[in-house]
PDB file of N, CA and C in Angstrom:
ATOM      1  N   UNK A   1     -16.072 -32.276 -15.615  1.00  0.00           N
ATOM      2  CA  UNK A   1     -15.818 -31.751 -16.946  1.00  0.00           C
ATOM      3  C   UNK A   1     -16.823 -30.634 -17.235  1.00  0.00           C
ATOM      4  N   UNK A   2     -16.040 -29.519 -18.357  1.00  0.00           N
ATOM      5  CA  UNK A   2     -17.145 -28.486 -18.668  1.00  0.00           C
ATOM      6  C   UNK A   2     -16.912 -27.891 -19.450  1.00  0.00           C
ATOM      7  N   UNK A   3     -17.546 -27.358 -20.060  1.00  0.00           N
ATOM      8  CA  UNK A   3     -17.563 -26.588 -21.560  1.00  0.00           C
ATOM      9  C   UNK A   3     -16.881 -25.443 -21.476  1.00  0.00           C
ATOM     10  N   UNK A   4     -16.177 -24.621 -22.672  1.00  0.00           N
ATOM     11  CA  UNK A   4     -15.265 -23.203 -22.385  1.00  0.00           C
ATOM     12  C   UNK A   4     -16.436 -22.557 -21.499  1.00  0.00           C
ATOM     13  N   UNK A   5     -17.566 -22.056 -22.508  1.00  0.00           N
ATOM     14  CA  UNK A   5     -18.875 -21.501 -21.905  1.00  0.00           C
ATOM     15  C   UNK A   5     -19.332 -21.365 -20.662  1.00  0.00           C
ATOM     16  N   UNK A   6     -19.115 -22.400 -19.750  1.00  0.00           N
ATOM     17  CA  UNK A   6     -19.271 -22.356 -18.172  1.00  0.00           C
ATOM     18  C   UNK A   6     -18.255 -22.329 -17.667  1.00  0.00           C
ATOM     19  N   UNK A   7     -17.140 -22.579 -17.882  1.00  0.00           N
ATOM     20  CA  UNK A   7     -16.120 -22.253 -17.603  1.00  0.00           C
ATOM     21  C   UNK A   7     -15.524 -20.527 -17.224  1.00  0.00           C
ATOM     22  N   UNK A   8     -16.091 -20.117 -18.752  1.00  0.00           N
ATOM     23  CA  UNK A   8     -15.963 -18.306 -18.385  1.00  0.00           C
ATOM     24  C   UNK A   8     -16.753 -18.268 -17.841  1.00  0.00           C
ATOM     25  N   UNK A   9     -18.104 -18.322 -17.735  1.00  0.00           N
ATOM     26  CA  UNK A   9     -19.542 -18.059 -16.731  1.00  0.00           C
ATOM     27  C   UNK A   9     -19.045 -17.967 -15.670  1.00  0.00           C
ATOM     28  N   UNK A  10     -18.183 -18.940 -15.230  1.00  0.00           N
ATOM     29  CA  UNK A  10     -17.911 -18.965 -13.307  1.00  0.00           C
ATOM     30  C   UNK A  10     -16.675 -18.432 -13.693  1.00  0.00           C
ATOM     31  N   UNK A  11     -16.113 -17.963 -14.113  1.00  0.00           N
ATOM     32  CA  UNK A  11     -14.864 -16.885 -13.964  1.00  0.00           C
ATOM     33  C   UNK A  11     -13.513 -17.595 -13.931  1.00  0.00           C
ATOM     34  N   UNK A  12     -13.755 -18.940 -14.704  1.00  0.00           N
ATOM     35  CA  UNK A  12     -12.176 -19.914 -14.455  1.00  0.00           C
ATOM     36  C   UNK A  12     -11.617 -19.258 -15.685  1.00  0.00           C
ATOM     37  N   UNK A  13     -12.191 -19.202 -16.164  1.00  0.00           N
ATOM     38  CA  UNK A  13     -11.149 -18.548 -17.877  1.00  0.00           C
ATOM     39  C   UNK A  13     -11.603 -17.194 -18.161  1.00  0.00           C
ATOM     40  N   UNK A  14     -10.818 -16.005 -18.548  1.00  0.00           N
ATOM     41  CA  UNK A  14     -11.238 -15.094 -18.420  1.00  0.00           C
ATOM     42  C   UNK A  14     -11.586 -14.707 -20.386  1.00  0.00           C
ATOM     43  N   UNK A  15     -11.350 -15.277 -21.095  1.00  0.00           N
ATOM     44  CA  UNK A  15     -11.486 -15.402 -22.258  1.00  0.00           C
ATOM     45  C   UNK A  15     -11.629 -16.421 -23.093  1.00  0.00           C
ATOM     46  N   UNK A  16     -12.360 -16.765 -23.942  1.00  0.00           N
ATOM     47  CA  UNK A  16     -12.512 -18.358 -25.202  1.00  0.00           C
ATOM     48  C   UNK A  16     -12.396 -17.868 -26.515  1.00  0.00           C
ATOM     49  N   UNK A  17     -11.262 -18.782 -26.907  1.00  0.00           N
ATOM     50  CA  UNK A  17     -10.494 -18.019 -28.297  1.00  0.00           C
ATOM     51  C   UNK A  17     -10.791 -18.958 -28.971  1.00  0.00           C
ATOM     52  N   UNK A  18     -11.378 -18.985 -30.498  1.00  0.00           N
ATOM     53  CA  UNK A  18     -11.251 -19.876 -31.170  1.00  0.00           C
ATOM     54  C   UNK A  18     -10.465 -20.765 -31.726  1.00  0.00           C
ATOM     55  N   UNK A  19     -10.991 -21.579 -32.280  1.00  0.00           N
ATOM     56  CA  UNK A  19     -10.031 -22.791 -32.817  1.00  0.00           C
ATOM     57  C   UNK A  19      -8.767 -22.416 -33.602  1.00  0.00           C
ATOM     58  N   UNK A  20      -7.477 -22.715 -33.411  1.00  0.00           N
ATOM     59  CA  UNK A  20      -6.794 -22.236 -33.890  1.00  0.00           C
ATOM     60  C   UNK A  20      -6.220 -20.725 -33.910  1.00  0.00           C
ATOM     61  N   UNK A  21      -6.787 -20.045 -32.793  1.00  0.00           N
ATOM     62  CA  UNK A  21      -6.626 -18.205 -32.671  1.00  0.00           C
ATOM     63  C   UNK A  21      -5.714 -18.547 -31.462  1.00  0.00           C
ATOM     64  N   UNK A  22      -5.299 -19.456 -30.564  1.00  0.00           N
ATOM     65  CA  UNK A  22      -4.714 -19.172 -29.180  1.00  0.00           C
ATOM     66  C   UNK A  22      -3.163 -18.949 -29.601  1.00  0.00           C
ATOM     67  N   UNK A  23      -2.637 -18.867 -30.025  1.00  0.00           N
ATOM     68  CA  UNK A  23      -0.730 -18.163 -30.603  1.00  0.00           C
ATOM     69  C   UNK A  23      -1.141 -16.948 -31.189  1.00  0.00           C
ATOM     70  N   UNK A  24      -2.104 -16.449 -32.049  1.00  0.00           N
ATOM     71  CA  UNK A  24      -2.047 -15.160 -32.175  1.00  0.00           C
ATOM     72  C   UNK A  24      -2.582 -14.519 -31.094  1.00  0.00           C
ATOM     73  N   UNK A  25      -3.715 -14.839 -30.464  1.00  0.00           N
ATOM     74  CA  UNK A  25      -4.146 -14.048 -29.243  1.00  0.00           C
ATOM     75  C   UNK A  25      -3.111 -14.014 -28.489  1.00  0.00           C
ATOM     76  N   UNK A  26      -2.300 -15.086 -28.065  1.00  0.00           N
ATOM     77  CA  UNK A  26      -1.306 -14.655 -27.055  1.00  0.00           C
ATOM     78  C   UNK A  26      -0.498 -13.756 -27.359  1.00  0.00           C
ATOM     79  N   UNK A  27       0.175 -13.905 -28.446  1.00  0.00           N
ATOM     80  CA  UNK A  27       0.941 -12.647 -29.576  1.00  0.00           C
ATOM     81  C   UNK A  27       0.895 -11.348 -28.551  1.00  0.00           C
ATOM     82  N   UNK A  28      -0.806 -10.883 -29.157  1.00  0.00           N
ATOM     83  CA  UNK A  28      -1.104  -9.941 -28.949  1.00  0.00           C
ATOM     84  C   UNK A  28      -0.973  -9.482 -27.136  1.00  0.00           C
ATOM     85  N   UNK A  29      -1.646 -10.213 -26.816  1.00  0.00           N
ATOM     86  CA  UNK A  29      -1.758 -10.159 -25.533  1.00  0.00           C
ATOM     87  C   UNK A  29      -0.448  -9.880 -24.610  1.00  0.00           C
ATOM     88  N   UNK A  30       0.509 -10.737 -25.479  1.00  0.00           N
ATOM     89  CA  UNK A  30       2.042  -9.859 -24.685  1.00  0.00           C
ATOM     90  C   UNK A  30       2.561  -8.928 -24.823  1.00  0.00           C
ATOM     91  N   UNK A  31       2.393  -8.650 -26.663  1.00  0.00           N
ATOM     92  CA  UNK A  31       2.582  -7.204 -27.040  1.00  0.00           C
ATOM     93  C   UNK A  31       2.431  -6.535 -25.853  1.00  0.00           C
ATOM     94  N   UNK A  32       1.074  -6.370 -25.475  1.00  0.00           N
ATOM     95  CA  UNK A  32       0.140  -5.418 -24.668  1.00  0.00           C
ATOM     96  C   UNK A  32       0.326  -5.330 -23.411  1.00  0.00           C
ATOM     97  N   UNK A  33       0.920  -6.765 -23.119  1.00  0.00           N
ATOM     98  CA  UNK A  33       1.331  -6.260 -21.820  1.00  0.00           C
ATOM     99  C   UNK A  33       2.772  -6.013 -21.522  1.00  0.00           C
ATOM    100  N   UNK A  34       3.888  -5.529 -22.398  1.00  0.00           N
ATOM    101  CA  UNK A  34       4.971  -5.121 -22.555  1.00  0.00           C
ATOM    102  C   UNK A  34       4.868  -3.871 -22.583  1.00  0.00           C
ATOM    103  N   UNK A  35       4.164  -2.935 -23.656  1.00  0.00           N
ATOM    104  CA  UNK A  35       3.768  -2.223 -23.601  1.00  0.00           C
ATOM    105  C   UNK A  35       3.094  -1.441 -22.662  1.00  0.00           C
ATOM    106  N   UNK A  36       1.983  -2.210 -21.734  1.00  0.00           N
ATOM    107  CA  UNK A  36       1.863  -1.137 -20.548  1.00  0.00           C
ATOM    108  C   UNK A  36       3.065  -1.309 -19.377  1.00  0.00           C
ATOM    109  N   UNK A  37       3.584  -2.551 -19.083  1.00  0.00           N
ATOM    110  CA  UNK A  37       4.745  -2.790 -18.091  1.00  0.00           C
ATOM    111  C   UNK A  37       5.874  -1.422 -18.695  1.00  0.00           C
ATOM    112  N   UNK A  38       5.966  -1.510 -19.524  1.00  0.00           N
ATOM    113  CA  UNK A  38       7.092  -0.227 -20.220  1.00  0.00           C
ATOM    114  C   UNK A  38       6.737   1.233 -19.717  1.00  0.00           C
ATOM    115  N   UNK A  39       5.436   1.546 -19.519  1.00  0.00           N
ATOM    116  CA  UNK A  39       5.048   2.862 -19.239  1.00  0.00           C
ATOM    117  C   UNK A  39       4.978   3.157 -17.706  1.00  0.00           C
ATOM    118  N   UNK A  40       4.171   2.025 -17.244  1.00  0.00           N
ATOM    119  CA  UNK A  40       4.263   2.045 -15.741  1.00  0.00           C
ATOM    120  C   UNK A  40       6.035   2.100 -15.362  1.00  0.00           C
ATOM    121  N   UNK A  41       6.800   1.459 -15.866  1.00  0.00           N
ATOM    122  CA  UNK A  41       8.080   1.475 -15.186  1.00  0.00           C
ATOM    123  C   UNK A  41       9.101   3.044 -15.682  1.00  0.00           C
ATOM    124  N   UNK A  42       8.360   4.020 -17.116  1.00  0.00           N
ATOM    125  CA  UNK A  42       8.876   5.001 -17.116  1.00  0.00           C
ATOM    126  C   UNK A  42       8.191   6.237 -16.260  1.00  0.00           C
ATOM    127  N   UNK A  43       6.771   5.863 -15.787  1.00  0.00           N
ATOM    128  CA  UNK A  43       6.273   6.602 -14.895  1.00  0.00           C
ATOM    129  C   UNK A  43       6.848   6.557 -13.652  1.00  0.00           C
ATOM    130  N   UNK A  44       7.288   5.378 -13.193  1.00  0.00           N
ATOM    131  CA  UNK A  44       8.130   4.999 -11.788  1.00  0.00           C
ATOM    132  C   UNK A  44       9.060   5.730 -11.725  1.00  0.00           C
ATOM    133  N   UNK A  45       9.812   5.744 -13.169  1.00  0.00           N
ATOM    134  CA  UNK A  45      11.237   6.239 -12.871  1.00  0.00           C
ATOM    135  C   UNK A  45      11.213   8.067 -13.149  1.00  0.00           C
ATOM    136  N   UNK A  46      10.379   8.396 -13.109  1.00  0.00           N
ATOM    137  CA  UNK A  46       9.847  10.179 -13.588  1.00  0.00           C
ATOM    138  C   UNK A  46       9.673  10.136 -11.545  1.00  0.00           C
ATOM    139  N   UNK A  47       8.799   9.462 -11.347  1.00  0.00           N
ATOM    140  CA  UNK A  47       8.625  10.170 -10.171  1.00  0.00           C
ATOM    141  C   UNK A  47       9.571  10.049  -8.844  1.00  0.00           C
ATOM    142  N   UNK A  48      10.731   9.259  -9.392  1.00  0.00           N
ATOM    143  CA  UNK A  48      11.125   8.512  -8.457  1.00  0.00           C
ATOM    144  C   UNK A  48      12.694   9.442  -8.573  1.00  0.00           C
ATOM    145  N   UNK A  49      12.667   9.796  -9.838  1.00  0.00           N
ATOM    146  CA  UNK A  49      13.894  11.023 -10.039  1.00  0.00           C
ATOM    147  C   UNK A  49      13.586  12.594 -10.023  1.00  0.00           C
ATOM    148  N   UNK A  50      12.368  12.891  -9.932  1.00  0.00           N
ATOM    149  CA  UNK A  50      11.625  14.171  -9.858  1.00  0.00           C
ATOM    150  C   UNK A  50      11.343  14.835 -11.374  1.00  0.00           C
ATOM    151  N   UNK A  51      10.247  15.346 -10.870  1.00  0.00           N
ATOM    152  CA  UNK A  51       9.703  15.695 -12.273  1.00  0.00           C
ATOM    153  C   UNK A  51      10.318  17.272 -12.965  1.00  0.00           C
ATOM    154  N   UNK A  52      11.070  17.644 -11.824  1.00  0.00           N
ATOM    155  CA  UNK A  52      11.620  19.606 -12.728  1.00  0.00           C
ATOM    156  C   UNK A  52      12.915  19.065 -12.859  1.00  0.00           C
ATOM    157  N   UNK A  53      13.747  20.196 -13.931  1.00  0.00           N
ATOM    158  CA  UNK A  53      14.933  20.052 -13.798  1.00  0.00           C
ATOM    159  C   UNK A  53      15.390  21.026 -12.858  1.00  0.00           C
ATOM    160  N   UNK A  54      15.962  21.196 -12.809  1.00  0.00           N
ATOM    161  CA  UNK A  54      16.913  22.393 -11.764  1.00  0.00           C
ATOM    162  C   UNK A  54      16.797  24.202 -12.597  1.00  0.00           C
ATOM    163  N   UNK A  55      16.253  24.635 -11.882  1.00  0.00           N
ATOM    164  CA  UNK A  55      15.223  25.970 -11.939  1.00  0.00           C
ATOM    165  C   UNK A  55      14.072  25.831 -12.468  1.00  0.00           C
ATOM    166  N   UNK A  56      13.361  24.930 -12.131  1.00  0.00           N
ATOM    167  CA  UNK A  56      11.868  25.033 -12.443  1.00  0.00           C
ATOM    168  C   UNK A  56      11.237  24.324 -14.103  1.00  0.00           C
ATOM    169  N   UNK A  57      12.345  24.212 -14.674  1.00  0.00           N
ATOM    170  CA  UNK A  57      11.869  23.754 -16.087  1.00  0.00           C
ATOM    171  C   UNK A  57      10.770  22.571 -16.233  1.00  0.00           C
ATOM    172  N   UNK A  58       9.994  22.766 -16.784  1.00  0.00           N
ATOM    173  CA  UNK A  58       9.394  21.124 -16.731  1.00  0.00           C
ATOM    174  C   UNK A  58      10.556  20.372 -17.699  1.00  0.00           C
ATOM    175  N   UNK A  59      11.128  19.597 -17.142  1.00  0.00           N
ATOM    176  CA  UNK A  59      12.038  17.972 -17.827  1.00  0.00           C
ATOM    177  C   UNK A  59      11.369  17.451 -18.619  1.00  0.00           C
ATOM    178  N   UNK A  60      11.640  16.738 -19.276  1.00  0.00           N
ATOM    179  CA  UNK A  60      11.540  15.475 -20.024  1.00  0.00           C
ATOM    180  C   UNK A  60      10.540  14.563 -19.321  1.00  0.00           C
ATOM    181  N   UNK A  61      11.214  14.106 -18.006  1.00  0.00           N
ATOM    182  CA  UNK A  61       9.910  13.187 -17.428  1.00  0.00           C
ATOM    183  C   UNK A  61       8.944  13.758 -16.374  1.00  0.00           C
ATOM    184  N   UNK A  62       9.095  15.146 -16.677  1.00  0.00           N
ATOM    185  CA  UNK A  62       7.053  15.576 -16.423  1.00  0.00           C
ATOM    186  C   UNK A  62       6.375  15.506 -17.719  1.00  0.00           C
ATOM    187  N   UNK A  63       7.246  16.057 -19.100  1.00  0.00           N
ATOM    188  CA  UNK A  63       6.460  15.945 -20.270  1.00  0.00           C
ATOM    189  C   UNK A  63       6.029  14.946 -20.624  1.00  0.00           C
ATOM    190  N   UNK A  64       7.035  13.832 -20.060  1.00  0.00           N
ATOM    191  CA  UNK A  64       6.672  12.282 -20.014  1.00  0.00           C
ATOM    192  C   UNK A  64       5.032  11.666 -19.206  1.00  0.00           C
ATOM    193  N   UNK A  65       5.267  12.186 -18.174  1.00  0.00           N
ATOM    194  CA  UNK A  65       3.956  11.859 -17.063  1.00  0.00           C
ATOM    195  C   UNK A  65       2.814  12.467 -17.469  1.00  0.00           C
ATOM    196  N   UNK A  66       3.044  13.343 -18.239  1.00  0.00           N
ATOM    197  CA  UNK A  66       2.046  14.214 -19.125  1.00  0.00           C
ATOM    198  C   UNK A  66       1.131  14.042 -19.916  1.00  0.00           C
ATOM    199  N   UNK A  67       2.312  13.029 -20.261  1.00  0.00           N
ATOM    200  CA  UNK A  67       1.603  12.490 -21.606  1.00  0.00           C
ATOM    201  C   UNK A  67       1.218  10.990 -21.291  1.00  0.00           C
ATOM    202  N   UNK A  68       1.617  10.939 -20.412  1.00  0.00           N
ATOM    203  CA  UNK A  68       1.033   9.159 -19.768  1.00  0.00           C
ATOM    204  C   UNK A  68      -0.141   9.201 -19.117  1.00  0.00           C
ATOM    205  N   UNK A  69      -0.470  10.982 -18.359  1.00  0.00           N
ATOM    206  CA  UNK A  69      -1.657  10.852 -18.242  1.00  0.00           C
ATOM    207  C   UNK A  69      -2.718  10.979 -19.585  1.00  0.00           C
ATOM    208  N   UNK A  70      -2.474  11.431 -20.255  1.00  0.00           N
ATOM    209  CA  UNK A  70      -3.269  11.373 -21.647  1.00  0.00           C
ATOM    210  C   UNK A  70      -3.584  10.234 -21.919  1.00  0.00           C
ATOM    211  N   UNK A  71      -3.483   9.111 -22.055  1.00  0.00           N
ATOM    212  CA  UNK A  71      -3.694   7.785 -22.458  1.00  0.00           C
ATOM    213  C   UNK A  71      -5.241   7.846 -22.552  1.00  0.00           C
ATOM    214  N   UNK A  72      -5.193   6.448 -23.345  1.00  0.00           N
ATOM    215  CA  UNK A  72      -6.593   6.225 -23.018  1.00  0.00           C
ATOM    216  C   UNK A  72      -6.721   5.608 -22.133  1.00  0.00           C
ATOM    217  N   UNK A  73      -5.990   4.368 -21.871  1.00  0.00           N
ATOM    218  CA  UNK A  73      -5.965   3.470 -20.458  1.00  0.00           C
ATOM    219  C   UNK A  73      -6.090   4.432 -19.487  1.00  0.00           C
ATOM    220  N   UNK A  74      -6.110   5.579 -19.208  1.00  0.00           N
ATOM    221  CA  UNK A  74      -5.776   6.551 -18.165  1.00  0.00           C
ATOM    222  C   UNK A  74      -7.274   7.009 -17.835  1.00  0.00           C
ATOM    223  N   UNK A  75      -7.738   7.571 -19.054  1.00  0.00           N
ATOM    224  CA  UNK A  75      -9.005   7.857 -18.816  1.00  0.00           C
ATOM    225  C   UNK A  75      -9.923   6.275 -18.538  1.00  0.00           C
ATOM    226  N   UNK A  76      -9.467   5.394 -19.376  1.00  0.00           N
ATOM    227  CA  UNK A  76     -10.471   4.379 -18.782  1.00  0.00           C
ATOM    228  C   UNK A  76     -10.320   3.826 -17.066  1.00  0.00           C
ATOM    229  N   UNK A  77      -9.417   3.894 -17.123  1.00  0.00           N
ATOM    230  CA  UNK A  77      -9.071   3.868 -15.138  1.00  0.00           C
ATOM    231  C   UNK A  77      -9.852   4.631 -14.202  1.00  0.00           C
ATOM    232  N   UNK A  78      -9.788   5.480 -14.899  1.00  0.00           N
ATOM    233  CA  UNK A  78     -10.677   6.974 -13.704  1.00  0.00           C
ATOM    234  C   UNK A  78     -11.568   6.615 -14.148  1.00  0.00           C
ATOM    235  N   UNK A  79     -12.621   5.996 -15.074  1.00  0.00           N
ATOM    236  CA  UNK A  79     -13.832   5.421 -15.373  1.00  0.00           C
ATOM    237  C   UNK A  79     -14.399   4.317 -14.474  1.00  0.00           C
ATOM    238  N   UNK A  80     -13.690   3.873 -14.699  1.00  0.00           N
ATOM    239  CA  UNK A  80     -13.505   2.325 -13.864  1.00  0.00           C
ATOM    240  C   UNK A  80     -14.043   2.896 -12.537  1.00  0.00           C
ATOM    241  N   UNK A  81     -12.899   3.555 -12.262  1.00  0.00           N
ATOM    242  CA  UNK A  81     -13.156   3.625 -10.473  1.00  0.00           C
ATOM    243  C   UNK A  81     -13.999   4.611 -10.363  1.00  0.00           C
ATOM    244  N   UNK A  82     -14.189   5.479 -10.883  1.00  0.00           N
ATOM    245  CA  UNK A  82     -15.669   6.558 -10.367  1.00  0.00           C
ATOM    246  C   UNK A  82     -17.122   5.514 -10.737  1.00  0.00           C
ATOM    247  N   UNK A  83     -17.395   4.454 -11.850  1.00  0.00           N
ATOM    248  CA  UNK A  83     -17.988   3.687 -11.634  1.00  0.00           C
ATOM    249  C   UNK A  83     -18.107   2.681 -11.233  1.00  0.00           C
ATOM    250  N   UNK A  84     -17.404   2.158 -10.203  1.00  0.00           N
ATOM    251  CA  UNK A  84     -16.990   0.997  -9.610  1.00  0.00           C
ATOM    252  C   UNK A  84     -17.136  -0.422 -10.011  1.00  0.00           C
ATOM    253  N   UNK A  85     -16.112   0.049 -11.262  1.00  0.00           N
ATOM    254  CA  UNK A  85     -16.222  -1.410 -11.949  1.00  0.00           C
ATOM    255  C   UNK A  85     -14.663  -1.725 -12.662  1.00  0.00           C
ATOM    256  N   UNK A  86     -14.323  -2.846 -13.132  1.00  0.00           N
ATOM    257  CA  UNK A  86     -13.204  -3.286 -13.373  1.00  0.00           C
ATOM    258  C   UNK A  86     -12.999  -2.686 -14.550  1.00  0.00           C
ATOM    259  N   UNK A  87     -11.362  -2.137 -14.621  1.00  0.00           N
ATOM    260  CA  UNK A  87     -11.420  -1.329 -16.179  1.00  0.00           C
ATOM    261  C   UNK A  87     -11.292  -2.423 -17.265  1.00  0.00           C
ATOM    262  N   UNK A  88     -10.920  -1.805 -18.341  1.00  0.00           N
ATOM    263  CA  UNK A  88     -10.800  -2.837 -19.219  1.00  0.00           C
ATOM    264  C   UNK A  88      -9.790  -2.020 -19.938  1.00  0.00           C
ATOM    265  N   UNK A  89      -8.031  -2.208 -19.780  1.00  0.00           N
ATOM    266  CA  UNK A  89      -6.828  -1.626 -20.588  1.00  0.00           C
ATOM    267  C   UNK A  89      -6.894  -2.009 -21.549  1.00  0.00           C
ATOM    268  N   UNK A  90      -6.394  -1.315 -22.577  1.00  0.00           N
ATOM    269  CA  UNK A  90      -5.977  -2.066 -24.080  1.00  0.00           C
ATOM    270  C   UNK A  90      -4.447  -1.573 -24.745  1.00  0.00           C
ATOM    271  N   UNK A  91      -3.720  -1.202 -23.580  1.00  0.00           N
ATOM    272  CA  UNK A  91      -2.472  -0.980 -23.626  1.00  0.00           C
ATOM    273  C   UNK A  91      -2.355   0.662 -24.423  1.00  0.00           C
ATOM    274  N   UNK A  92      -3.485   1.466 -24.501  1.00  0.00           N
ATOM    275  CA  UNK A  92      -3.139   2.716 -25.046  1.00  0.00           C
ATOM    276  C   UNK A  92      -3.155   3.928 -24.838  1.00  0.00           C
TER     277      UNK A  92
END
């Protein structure tokens, strides 16, 4: 047996929500991850159909990829990995 506290310490739980907070945290937490699953799968589908239209125009889904690189999750990624550490997304 063991307390939330050592529990996150050794990395079994990656978060301890208070009494009564675990249905809204989850809430949130799916929001968030709907939200990035949604972007990653319109970035898939930009690159996976090409990003010009036919004579050179930038399309819709380069303006799209464009703007997906803008994120903040985006910049925190390239953070992450130029400091070699785990990012931390917040779906934005």
């Amino acid at each position: 047996m063991m307390n939330a506290q050592e529990a996150y310490r050794i990395g079994l739980v990656n978060e301890i929500v208070a009494d009564g907070g675990l249905i809204a945290r989850r809430k949130r937490s799916y929001r968030n991850h709907r939200q990035r699953a949604a972007r990653r799968r319109f970035a898939i589908e930009a690159v996976n159909k090409g990003l010009e239209q036919p004579g050179g125009r930038p399309g819709p889904r380069r303006l799209a990829v464009r703007d997906l690189a803008r994120t903040e999750d985006k910049k925190e990624g390239t953070s992450a990995f130029l400091e070699k550490r785990r990012a931390k997304f917040r779906g934005v």
